[in-house]
C-alpha atoms as a PDB file:
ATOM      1  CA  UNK A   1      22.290 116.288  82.559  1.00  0.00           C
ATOM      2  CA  UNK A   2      24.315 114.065  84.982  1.00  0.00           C
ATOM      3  CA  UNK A   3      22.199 114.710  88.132  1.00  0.00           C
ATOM      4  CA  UNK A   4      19.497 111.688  87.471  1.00  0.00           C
ATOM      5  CA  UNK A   5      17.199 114.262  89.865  1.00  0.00           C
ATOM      6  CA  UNK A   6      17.390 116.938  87.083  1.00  0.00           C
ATOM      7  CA  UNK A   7      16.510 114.435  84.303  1.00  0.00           C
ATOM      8  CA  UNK A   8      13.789 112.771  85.920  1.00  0.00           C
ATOM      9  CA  UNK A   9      12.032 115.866  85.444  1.00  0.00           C
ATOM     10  CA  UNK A  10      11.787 116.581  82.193  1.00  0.00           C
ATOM     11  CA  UNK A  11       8.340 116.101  80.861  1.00  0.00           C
ATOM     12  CA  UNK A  12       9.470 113.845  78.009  1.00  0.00           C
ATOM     13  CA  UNK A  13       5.731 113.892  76.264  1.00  0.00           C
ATOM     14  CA  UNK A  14       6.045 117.740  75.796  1.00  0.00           C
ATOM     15  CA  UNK A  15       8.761 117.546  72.947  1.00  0.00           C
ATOM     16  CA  UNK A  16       7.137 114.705  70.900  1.00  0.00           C
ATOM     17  CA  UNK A  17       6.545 115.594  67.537  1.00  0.00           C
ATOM     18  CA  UNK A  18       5.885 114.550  63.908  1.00  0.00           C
ATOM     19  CA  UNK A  19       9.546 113.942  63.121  1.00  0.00           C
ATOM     20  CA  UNK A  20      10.495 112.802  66.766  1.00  0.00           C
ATOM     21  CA  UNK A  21       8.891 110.262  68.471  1.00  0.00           C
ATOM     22  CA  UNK A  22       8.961 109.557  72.986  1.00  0.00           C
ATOM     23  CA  UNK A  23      11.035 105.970  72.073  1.00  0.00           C
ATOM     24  CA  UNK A  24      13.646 108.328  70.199  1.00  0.00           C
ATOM     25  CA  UNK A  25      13.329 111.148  73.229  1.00  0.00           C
ATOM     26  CA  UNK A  26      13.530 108.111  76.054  1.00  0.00           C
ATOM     27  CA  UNK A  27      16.898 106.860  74.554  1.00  0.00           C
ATOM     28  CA  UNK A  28      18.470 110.577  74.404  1.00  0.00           C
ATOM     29  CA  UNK A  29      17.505 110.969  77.668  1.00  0.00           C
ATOM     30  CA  UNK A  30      19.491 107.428  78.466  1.00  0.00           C
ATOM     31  CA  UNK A  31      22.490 108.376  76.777  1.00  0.00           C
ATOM     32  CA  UNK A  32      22.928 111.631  78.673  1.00  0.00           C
ATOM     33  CA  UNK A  33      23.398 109.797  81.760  1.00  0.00           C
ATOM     34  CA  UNK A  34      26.694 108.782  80.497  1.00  0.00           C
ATOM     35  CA  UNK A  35      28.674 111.416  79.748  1.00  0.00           C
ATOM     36  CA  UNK A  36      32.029 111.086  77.743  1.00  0.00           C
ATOM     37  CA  UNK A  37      30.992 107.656  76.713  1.00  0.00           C
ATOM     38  CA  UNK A  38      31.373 107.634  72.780  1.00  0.00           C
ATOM     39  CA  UNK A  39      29.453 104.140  71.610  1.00  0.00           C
ATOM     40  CA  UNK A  40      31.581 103.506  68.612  1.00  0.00           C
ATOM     41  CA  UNK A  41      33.836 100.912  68.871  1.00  0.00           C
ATOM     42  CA  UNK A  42      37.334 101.383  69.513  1.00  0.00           C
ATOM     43  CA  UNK A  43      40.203 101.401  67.032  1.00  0.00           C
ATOM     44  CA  UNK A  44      43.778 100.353  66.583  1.00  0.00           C
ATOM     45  CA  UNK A  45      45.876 103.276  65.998  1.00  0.00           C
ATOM     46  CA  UNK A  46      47.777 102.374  62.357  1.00  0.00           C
ATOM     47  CA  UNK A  47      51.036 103.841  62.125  1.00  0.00           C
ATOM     48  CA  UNK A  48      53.683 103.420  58.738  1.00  0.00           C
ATOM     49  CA  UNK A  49      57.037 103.282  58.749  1.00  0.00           C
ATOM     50  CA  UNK A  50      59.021 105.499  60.497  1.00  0.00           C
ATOM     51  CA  UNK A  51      61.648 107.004  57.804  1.00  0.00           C
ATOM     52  CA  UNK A  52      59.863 105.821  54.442  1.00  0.00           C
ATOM     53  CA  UNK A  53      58.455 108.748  53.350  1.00  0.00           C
ATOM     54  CA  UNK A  54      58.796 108.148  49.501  1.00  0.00           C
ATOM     55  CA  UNK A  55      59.291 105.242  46.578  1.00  0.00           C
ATOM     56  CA  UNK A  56      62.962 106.424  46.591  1.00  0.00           C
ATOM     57  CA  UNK A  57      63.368 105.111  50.564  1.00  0.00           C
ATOM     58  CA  UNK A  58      62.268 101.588  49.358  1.00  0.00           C
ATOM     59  CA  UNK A  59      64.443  98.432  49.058  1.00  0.00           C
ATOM     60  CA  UNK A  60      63.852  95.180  47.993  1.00  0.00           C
ATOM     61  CA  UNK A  61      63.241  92.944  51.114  1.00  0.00           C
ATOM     62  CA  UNK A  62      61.761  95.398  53.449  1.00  0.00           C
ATOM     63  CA  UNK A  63      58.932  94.478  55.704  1.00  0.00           C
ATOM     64  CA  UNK A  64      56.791  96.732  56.186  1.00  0.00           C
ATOM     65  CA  UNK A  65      53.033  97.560  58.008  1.00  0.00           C
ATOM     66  CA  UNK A  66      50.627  98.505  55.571  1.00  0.00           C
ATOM     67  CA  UNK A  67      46.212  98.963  54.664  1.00  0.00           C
ATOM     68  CA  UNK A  68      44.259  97.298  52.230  1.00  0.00           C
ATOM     69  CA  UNK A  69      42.989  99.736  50.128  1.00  0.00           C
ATOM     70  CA  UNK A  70      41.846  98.029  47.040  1.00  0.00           C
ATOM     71  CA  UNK A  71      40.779  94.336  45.984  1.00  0.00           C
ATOM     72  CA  UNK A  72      40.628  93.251  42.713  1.00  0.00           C
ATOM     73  CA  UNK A  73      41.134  89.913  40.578  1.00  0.00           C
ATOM     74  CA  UNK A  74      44.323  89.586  40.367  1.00  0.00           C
ATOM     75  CA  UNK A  75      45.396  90.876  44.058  1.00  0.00           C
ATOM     76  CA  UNK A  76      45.196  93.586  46.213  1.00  0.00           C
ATOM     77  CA  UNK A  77      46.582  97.386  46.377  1.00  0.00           C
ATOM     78  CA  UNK A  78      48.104  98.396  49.709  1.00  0.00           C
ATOM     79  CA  UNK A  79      48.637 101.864  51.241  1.00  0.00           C
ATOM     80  CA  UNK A  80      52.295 101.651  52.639  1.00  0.00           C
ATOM     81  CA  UNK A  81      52.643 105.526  52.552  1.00  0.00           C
ATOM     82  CA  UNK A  82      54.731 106.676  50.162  1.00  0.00           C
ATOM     83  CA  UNK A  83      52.038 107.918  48.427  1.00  0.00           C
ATOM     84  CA  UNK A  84      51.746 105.117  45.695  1.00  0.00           C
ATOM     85  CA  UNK A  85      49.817 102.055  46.721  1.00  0.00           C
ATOM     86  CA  UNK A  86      52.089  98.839  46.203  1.00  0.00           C
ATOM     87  CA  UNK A  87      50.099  95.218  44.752  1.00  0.00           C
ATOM     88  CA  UNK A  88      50.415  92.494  46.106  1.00  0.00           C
ATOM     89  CA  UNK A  89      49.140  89.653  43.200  1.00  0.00           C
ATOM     90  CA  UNK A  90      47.955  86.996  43.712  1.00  0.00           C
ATOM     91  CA  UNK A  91      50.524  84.366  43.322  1.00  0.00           C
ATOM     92  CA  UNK A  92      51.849  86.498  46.933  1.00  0.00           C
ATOM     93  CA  UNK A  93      48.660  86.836  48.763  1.00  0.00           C
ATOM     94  CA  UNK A  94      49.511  84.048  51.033  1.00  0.00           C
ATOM     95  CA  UNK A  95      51.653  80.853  51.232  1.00  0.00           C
ATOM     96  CA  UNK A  96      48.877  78.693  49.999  1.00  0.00           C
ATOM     97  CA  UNK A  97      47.138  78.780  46.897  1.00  0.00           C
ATOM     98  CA  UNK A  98      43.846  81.222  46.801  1.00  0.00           C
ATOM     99  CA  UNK A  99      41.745  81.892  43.709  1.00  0.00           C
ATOM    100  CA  UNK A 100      40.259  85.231  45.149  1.00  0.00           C
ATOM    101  CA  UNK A 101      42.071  87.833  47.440  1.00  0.00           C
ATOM    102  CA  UNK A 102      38.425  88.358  49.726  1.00  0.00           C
ATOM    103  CA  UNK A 103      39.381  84.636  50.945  1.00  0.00           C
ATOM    104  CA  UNK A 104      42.286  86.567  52.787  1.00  0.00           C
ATOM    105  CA  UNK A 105      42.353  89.997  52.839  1.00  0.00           C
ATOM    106  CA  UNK A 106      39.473  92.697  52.960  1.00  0.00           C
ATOM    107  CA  UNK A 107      39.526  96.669  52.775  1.00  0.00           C
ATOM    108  CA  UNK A 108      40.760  98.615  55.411  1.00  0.00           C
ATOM    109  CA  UNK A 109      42.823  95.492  57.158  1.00  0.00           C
ATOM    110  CA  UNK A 110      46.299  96.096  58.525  1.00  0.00           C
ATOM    111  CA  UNK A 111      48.838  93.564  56.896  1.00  0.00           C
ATOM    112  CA  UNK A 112      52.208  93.345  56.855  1.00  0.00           C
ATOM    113  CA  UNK A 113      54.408  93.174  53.616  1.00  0.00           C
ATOM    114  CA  UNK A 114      57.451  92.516  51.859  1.00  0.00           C
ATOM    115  CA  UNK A 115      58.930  95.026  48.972  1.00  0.00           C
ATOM    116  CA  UNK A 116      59.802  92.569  45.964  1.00  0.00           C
ATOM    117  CA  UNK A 117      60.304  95.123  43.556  1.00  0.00           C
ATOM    118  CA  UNK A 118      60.491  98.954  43.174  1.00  0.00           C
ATOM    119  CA  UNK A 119      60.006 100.499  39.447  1.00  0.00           C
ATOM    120  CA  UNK A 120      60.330 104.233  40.262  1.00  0.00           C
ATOM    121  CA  UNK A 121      59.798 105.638  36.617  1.00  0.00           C
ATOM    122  CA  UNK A 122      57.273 103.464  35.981  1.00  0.00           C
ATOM    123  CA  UNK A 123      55.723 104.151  39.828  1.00  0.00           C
ATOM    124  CA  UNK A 124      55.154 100.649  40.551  1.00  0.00           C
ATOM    125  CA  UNK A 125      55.459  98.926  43.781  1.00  0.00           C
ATOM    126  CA  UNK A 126      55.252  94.462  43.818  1.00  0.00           C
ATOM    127  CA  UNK A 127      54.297  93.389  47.756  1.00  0.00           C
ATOM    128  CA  UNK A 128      54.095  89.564  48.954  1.00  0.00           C
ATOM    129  CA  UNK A 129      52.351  88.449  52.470  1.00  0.00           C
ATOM    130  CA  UNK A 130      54.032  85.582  52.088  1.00  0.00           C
ATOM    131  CA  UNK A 131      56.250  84.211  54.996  1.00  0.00           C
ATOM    132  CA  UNK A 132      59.020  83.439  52.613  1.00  0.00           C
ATOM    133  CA  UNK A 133      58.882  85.446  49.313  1.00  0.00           C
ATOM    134  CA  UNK A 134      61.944  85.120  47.504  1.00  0.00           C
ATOM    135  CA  UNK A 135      62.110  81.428  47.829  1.00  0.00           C
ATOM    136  CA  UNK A 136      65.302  81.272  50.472  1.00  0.00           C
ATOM    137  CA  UNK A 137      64.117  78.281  52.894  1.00  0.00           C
ATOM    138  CA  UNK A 138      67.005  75.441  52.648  1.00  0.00           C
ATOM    139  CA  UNK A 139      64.405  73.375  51.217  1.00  0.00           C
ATOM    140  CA  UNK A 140      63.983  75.334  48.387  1.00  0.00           C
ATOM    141  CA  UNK A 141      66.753  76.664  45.946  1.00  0.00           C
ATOM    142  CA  UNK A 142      66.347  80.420  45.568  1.00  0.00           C
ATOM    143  CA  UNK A 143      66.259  81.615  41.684  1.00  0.00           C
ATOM    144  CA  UNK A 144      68.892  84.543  41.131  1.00  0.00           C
ATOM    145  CA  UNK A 145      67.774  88.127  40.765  1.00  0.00           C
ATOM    146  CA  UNK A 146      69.561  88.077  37.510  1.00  0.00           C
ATOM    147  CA  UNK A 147      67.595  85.125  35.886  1.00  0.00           C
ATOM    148  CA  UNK A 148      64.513  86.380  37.650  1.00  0.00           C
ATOM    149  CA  UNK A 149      64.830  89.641  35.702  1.00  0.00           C
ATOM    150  CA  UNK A 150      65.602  87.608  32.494  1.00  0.00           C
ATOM    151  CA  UNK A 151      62.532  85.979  32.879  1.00  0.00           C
ATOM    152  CA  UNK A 152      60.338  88.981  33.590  1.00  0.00           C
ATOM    153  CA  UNK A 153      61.969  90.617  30.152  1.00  0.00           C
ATOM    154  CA  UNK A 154      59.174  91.535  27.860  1.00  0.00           C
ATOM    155  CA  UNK A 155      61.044  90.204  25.326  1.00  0.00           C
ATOM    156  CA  UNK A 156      62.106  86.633  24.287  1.00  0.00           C
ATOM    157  CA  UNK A 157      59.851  83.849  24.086  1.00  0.00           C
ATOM    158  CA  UNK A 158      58.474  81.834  26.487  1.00  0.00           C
ATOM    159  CA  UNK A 159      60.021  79.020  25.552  1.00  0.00           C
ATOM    160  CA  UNK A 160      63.490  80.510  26.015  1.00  0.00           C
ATOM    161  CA  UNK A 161      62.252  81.737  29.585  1.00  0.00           C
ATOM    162  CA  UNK A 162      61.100  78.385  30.708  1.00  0.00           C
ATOM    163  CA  UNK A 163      64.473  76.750  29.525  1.00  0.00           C
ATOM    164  CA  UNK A 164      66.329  79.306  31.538  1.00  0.00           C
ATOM    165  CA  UNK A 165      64.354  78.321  34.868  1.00  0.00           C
ATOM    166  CA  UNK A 166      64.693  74.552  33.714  1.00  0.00           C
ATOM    167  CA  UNK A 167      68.391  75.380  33.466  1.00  0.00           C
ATOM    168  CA  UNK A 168      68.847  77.017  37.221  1.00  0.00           C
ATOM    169  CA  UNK A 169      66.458  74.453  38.999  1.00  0.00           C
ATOM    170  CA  UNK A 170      68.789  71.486  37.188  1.00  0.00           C
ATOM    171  CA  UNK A 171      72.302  73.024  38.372  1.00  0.00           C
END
């Protein structure tokens, strides 16, 4: 089919039929004078990381390459392959407020995240995209891990969390 003598012989009108029509036979008969040529586009080759195989290989601060998988409204899931997809909410989609992940993000793109938090027994994974998401810059005063997790508590009332957070951002 790559000799252009051989092709030009076949009697394209003598394999028209109900189902196949000569515009449909002319175009096969185009494509085989390319051989090897595959017309899909091409792909970036996605690779995770190298040596984090599981939840257990995690650790708070990582960065690490992962895929959109899911979007929803109140973030996105993200393959990062340890066979749990991570979130990343909202409030960590970028460093800019958004009301809706699609403004950023869309299935199947590559992004790159940072672990916040692990919760093995619970199998939960908490991802920012943001450039800076514990808050470290010099401009900005970092809250503790220690009154973060007081805050995130289920119990105590809100009132008592806010105070604490009043309490570090005053000191």
């Amino acid at each position: 089919m790559s000799s252009e003598a051989l092709r030009s012989q076949i009697i394209l009108q003598n394999y028209v039929s109900e189902t196949v029509g000569l515009p449909t036979l002319r175009d096969i008969v185009e494509e085989l004078a390319k051989p090897g040529r595959d017309p899909r586009a091409g792909f970036v080759v996605f690779e995770f990381q190298e040596g984090v195989n599981s939840m257990a290989d995690l650790k708070v601060g990582m960065k690490l390459p992962g895929i959109i998988t899911n979007i929803t409204a109140f973030g996105a899931f993200v393959d990062i392959g340890v066979h749990q997809d991570g979130l990343i909410h909202l409030s960590h989609m970028a460093d800019r407020y958004i009301k809706d992940a699609n403004e950023v993000v869309k299935v199947a793109q590559q992004v790159e995240v940072t672990v916040l938090e692990v919760d093995v027994s619970r199998k939960r994974i908490a991802l920012s995209r943001k450039a800076d998401p514990f808050g470290t810059r010099p401009d900005k005063k970092p809250v503790p891990q220690e009154v973060r997790k007081q805050v995130s508590e289920p119990e105590g009332s809100m009132a008592d969390k806010l105070a604490l957070l009043k309490g570090h951002f005053k000191n």
